[in-house]
N, C-alpha and C. Protein backbone atom coordinates (compact mmCIF):
# COMPACT_ATOMS: atom_id res chain seq x y z
N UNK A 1 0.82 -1.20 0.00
CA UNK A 1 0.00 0.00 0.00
C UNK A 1 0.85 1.26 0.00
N UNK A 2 1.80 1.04 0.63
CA UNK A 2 2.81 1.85 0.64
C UNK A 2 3.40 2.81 -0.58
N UNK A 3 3.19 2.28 -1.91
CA UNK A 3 3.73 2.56 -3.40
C UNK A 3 2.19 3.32 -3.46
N UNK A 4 1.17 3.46 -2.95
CA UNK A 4 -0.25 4.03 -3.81
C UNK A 4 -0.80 4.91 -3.31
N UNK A 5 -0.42 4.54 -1.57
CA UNK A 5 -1.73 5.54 -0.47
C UNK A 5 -1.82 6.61 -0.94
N UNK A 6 -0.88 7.42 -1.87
CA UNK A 6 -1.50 9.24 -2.16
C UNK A 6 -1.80 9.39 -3.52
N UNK A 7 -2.08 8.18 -4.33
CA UNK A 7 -3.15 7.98 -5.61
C UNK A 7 -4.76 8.15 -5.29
N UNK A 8 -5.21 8.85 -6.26
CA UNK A 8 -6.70 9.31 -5.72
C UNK A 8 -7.20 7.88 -5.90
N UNK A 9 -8.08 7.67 -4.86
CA UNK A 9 -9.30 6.89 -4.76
C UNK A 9 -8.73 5.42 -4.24
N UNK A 10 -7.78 5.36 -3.84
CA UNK A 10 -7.19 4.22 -2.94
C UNK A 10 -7.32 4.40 -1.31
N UNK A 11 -7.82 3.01 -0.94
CA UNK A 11 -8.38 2.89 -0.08
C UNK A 11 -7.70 1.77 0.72
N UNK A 12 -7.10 2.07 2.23
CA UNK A 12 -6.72 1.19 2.74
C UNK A 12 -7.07 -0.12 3.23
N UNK A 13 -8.13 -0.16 3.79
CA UNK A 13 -8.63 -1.06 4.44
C UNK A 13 -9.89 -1.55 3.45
N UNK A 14 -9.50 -2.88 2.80
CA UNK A 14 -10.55 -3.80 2.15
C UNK A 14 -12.01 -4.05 2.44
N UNK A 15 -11.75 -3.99 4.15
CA UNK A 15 -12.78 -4.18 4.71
C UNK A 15 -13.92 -3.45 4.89
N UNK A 16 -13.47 -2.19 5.01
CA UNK A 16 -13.89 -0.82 5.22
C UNK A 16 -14.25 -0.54 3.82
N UNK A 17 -15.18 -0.84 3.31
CA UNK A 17 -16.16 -0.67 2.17
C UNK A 17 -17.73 0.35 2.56
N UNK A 18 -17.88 0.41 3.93
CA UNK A 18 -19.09 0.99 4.16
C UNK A 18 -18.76 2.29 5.19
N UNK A 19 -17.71 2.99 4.92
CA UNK A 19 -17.73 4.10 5.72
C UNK A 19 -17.83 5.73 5.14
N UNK A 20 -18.24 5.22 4.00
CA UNK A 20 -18.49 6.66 3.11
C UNK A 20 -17.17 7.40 2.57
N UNK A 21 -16.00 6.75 3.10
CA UNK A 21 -15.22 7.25 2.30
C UNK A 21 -14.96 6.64 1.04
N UNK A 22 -14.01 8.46 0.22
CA UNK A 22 -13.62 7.62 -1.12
C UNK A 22 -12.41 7.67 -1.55
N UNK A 23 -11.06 7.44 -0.71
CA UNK A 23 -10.08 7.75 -1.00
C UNK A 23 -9.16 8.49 -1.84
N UNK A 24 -9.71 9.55 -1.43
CA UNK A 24 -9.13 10.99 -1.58
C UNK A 24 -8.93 11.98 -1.13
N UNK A 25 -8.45 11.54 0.66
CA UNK A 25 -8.18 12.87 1.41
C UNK A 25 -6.52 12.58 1.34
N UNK A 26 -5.55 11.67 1.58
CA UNK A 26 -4.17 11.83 1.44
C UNK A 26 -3.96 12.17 -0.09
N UNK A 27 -4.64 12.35 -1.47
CA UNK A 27 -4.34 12.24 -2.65
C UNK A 27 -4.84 13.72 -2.68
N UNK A 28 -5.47 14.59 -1.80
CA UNK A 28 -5.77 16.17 -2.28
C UNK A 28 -4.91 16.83 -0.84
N UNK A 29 -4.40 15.85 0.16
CA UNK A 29 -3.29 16.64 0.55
C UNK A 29 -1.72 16.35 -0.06
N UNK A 30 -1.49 15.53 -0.44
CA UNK A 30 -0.73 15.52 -1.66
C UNK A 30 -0.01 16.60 -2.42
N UNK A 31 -1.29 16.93 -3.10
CA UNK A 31 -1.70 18.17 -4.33
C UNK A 31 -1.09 19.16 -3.12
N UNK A 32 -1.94 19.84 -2.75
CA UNK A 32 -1.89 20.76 -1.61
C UNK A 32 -0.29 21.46 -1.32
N UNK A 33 0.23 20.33 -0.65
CA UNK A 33 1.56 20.12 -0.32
C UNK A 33 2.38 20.33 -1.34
N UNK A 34 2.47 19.42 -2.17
CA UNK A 34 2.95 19.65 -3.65
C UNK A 34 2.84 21.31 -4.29
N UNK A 35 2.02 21.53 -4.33
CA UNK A 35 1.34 23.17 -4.75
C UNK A 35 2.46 23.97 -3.81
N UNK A 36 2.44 24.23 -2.49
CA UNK A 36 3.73 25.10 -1.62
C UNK A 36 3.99 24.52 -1.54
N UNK A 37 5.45 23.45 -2.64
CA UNK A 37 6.55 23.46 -2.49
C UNK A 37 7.20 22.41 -1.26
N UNK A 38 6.40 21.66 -1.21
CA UNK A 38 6.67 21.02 0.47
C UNK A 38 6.62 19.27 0.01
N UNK A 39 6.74 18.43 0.95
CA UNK A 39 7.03 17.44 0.89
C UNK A 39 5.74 16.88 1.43
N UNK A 40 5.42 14.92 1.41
CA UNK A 40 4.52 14.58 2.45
C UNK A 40 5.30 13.20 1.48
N UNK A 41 4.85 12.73 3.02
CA UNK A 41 5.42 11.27 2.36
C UNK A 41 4.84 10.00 4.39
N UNK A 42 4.75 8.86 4.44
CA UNK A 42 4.68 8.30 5.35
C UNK A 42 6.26 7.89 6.35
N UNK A 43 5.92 7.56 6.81
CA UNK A 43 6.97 7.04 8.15
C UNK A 43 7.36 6.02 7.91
N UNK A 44 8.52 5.30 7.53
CA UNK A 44 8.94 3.72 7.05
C UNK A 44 8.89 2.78 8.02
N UNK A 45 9.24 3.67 9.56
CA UNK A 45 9.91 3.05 10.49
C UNK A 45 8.50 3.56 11.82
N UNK A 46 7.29 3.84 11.47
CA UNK A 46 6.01 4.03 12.49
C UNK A 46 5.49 2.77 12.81
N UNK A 47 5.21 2.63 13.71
CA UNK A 47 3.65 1.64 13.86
C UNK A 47 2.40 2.09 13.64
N UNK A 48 1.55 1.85 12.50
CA UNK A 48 0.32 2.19 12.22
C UNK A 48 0.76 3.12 10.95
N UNK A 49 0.08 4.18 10.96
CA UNK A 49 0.48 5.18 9.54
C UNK A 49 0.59 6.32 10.20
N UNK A 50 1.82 6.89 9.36
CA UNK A 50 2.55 8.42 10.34
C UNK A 50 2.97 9.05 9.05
N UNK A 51 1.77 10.06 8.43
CA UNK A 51 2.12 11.43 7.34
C UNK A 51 2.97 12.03 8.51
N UNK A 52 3.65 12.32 7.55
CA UNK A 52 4.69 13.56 7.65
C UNK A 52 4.53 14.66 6.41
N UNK A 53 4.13 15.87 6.68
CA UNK A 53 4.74 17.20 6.11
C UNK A 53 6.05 18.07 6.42
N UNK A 54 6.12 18.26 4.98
CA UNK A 54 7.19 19.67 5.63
C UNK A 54 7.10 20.67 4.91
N UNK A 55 7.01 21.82 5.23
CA UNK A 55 6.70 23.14 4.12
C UNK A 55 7.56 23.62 4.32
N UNK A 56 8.38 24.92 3.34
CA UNK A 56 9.41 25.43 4.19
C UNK A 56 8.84 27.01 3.79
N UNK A 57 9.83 27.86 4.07
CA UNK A 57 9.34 29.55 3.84
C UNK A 57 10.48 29.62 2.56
N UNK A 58 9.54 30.31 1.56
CA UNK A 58 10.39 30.73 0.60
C UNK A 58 10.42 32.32 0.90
């Protein structure tokens, strides 16, 4: 999952088919981030899932 989570409309949990989401809140913070110049990426070394941002000041 790791290679996709910030592709729009990917969805982690298989199971989780009935919670109204549609996997596209890490794929429009992404964008976002991307847009100022900033980074986002996950934690290799977390337990569970750990976004990380970083923006900097231009």
């Amino acid at each position: 999952m790791r290679e996709t989570v910030f592709e729009p409309f990917v969805r982690g949990d298989q199971a989780r088919r009935s919670d109204g989401g549609s996997g596209l809140g890490l794929a429009i913070a992404r964008s976002s981030v991307e847009r100022h110049a900033g980074q986002i990426w996950l934690d290799p070394e977390a337990e569970g899932t750990v976004v990380h941002i970083r923006l900097t000041k231009t």
